[in-house]
PDB file of N, CA and C in Angstrom:
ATOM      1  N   UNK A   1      74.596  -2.366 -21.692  1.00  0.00           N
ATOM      2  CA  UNK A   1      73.750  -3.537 -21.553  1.00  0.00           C
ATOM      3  C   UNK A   1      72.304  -3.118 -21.798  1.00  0.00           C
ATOM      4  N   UNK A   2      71.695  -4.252 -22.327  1.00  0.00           N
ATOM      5  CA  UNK A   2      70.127  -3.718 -22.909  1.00  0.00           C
ATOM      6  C   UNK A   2      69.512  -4.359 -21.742  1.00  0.00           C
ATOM      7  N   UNK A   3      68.018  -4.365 -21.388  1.00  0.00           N
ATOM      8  CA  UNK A   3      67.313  -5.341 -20.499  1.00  0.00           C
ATOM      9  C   UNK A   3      65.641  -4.802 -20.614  1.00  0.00           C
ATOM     10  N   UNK A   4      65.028  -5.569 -20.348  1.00  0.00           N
ATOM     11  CA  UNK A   4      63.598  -5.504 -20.846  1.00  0.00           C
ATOM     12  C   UNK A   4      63.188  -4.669 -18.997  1.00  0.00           C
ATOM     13  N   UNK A   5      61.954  -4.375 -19.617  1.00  0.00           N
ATOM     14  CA  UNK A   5      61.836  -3.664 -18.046  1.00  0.00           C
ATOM     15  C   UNK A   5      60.762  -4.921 -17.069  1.00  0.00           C
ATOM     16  N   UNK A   6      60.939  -6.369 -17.558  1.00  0.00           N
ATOM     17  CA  UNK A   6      60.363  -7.743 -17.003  1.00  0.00           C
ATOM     18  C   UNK A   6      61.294  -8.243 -16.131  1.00  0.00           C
ATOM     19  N   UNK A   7      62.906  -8.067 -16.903  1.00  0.00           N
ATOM     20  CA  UNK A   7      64.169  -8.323 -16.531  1.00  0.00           C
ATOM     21  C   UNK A   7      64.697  -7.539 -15.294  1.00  0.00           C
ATOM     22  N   UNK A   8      64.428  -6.426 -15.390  1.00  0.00           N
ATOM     23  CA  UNK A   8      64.864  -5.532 -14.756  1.00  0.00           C
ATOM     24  C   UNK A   8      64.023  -6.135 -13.095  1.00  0.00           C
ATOM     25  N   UNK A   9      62.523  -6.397 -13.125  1.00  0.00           N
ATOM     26  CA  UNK A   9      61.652  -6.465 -12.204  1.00  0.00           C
ATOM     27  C   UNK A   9      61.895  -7.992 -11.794  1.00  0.00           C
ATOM     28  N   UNK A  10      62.381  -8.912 -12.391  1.00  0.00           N
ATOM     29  CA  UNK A  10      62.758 -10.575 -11.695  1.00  0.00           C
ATOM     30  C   UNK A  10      64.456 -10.226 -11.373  1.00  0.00           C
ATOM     31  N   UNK A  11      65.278  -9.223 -12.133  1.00  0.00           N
ATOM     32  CA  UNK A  11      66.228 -10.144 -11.721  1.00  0.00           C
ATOM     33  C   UNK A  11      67.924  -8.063 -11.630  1.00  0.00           C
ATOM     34  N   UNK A  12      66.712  -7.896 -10.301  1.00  0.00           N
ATOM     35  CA  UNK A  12      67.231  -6.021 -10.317  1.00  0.00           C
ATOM     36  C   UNK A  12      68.787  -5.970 -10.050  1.00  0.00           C
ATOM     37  N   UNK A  13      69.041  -6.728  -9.531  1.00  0.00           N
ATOM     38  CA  UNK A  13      70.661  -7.182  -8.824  1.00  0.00           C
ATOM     39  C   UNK A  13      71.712  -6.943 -10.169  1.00  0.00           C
ATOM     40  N   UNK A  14      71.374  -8.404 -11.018  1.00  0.00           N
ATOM     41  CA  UNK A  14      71.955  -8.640 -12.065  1.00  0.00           C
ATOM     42  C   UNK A  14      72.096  -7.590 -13.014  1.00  0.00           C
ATOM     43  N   UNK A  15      70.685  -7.272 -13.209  1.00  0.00           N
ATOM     44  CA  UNK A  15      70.963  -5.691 -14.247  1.00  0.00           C
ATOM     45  C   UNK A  15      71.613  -4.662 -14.155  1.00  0.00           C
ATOM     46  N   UNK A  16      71.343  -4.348 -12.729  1.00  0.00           N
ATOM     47  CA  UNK A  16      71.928  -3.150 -12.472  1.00  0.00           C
ATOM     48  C   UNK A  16      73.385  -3.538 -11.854  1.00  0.00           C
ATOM     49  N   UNK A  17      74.133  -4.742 -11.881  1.00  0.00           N
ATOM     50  CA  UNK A  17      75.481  -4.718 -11.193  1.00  0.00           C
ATOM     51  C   UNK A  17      76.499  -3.847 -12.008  1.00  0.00           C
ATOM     52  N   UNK A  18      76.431  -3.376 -13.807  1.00  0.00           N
ATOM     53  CA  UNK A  18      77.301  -2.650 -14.418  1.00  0.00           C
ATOM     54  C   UNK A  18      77.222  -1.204 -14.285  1.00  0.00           C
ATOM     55  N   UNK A  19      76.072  -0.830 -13.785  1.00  0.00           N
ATOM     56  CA  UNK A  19      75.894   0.582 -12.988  1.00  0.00           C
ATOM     57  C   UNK A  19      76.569   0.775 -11.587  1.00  0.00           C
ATOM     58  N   UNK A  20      76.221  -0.077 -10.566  1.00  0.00           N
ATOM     59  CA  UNK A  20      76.264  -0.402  -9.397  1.00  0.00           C
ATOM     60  C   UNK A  20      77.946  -0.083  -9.245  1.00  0.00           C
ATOM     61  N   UNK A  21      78.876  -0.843 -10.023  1.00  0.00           N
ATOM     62  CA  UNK A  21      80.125  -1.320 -10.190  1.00  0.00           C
ATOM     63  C   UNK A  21      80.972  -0.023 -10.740  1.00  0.00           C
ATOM     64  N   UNK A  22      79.986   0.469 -11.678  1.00  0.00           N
ATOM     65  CA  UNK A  22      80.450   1.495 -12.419  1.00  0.00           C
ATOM     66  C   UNK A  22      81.118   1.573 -13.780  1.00  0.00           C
ATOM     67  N   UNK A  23      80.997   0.263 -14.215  1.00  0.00           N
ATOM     68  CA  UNK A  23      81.493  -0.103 -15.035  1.00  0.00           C
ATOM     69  C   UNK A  23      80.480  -0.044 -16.839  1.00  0.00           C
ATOM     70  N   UNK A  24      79.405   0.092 -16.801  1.00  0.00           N
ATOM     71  CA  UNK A  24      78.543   0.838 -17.943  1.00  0.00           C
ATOM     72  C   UNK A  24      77.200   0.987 -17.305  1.00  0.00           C
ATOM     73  N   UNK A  25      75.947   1.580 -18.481  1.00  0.00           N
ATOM     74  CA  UNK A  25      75.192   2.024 -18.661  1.00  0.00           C
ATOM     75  C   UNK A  25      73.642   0.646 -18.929  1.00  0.00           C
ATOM     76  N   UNK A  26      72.993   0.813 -18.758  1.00  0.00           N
ATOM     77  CA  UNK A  26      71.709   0.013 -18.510  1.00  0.00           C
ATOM     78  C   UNK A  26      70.573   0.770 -19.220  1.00  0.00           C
ATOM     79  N   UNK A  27      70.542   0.041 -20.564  1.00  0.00           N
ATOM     80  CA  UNK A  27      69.146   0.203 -21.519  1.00  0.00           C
ATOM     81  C   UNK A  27      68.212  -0.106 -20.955  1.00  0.00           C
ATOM     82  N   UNK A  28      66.828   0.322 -20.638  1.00  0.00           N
ATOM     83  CA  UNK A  28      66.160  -0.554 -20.398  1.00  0.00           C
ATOM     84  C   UNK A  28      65.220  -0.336 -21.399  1.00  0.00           C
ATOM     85  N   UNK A  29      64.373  -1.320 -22.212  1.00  0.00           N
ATOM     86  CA  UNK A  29      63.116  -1.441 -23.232  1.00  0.00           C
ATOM     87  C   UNK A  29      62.022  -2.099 -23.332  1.00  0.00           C
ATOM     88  N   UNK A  30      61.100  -1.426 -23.527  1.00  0.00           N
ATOM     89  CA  UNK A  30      59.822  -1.633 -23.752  1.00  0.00           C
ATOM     90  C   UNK A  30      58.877  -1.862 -24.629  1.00  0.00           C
ATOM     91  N   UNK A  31      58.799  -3.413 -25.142  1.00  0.00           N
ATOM     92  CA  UNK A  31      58.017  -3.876 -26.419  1.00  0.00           C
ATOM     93  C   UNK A  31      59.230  -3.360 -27.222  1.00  0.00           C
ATOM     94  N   UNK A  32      60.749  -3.732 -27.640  1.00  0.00           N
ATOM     95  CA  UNK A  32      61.388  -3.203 -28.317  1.00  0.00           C
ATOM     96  C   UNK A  32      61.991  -1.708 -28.401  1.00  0.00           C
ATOM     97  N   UNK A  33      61.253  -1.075 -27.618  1.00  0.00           N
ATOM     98  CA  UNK A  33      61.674   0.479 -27.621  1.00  0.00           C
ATOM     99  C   UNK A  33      62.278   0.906 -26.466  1.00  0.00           C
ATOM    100  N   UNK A  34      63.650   1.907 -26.672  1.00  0.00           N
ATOM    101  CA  UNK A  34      64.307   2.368 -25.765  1.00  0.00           C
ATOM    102  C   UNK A  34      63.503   3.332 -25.031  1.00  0.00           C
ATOM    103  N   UNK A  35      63.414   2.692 -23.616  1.00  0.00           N
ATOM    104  CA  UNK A  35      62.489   3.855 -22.954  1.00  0.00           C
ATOM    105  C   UNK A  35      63.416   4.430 -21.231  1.00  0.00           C
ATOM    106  N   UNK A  36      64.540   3.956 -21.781  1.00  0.00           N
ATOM    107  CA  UNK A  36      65.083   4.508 -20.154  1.00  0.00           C
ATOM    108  C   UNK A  36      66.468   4.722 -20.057  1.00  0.00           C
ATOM    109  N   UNK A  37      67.547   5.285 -19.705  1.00  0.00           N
ATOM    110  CA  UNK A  37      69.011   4.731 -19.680  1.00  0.00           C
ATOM    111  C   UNK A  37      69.271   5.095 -18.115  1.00  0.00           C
ATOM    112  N   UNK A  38      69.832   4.021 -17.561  1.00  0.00           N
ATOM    113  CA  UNK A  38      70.167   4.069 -15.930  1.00  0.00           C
ATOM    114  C   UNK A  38      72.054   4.205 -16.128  1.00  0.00           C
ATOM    115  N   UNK A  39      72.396   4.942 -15.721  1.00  0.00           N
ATOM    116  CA  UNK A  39      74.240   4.997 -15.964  1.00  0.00           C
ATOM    117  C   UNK A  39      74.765   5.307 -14.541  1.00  0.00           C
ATOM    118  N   UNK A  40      75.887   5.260 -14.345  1.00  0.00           N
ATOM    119  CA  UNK A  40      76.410   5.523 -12.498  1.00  0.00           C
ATOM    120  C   UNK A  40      76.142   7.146 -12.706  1.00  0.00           C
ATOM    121  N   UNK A  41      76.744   7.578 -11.342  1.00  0.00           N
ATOM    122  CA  UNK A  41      76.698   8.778 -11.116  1.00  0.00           C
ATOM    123  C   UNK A  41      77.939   9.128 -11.139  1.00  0.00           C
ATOM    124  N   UNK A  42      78.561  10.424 -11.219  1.00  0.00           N
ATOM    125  CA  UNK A  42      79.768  10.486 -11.352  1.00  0.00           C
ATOM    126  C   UNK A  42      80.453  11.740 -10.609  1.00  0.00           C
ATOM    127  N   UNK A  43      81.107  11.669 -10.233  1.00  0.00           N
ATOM    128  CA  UNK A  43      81.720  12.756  -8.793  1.00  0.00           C
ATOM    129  C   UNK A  43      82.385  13.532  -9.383  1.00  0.00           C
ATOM    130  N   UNK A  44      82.574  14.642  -9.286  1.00  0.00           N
ATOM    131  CA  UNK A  44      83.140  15.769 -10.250  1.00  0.00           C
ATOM    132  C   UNK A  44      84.438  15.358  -9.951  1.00  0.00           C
ATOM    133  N   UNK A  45      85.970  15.995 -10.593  1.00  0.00           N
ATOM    134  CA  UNK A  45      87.095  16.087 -10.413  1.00  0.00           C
ATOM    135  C   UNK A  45      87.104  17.971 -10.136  1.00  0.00           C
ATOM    136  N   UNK A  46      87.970  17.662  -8.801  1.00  0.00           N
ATOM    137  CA  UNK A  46      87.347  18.861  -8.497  1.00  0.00           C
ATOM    138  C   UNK A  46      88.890  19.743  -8.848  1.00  0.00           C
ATOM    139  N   UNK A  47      90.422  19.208  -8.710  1.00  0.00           N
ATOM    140  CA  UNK A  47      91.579  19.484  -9.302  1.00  0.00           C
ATOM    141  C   UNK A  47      91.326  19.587 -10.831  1.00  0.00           C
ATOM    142  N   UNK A  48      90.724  19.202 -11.718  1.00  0.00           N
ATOM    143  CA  UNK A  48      90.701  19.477 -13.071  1.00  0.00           C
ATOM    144  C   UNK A  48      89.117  20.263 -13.422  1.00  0.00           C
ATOM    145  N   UNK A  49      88.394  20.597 -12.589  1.00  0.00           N
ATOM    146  CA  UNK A  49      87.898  21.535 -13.019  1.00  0.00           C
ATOM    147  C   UNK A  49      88.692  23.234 -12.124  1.00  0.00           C
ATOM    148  N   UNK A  50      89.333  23.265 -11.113  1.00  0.00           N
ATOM    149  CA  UNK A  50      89.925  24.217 -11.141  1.00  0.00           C
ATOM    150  C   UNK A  50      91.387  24.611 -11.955  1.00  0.00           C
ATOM    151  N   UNK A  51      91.545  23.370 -12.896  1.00  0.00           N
ATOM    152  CA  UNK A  51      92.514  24.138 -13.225  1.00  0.00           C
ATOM    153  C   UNK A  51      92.098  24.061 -14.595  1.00  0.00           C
ATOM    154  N   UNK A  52      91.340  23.569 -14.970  1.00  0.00           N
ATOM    155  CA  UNK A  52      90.129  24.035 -16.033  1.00  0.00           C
ATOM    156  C   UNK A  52      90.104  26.147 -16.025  1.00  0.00           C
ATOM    157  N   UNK A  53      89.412  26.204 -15.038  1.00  0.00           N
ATOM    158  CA  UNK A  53      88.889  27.787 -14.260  1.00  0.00           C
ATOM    159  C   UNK A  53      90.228  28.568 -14.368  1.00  0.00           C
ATOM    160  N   UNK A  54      91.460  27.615 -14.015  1.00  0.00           N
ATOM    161  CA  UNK A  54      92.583  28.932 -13.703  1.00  0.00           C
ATOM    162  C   UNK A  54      92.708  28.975 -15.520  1.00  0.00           C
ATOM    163  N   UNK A  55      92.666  28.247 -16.569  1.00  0.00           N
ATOM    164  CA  UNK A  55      93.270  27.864 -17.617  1.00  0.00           C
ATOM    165  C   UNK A  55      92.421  29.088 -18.489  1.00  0.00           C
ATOM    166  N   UNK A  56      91.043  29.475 -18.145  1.00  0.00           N
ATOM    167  CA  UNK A  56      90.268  30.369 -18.944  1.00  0.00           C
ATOM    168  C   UNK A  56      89.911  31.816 -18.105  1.00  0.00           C
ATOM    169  N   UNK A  57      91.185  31.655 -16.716  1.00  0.00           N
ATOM    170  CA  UNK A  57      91.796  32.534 -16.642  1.00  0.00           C
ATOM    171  C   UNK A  57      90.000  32.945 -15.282  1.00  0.00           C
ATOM    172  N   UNK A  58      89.496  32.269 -14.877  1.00  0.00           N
ATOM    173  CA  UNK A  58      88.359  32.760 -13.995  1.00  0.00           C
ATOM    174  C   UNK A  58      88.632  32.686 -12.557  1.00  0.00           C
ATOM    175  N   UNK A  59      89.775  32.099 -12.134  1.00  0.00           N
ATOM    176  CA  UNK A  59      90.065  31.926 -10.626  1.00  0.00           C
ATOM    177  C   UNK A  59      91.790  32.108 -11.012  1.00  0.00           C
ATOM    178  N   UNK A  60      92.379  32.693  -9.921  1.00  0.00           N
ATOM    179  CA  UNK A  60      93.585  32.923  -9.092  1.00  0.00           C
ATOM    180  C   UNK A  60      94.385  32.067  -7.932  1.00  0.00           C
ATOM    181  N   UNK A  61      94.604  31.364  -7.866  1.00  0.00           N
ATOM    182  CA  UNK A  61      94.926  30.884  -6.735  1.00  0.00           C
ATOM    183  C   UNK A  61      96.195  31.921  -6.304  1.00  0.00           C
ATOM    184  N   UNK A  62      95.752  32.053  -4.970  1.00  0.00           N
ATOM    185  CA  UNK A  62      97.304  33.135  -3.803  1.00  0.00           C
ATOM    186  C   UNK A  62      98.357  32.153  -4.157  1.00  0.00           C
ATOM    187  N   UNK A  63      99.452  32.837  -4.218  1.00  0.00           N
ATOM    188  CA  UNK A  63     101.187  31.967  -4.018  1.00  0.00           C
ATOM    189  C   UNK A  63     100.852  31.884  -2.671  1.00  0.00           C
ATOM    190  N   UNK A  64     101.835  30.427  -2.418  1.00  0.00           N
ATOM    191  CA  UNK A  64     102.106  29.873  -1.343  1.00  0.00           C
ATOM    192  C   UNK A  64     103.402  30.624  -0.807  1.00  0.00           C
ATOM    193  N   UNK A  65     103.353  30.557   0.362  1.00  0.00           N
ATOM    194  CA  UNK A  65     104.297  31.126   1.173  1.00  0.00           C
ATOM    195  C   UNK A  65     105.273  30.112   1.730  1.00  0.00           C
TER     196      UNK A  65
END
């Protein structure tokens, strides 16, 4: 979604609900020019980066008993 940074300042709710939600990213522009990108934050996967780590062989996990 694009939004002027006028838009952003009358109507902050609306703009930012596809961030908020998580669902996309928020242009914001100035006199025509891209001057910002607001996007969610995103929580690592923490099972696929260790088995990322075991896959290039940098971590071990012990056998279970």
């Amino acid at each position: 979604m694009n939004a002027t940074l006028t838009e952003l300042r009358r109507e902050t709710s609306r703009v930012l609900r596809p961030v908020i939600h998580g669902v996309g990213k928020v242009i914001l522009t100035e006199h025509g020019q891209e001057v910002a990108e607001i996007s969610p934050k995103t929580r690592p996967n923490r099972k696929r980066s260790l088995d990322l780590l075991m896959a290039i062989g940098l971590v071990k996990l012990p056998s279970r008993r």
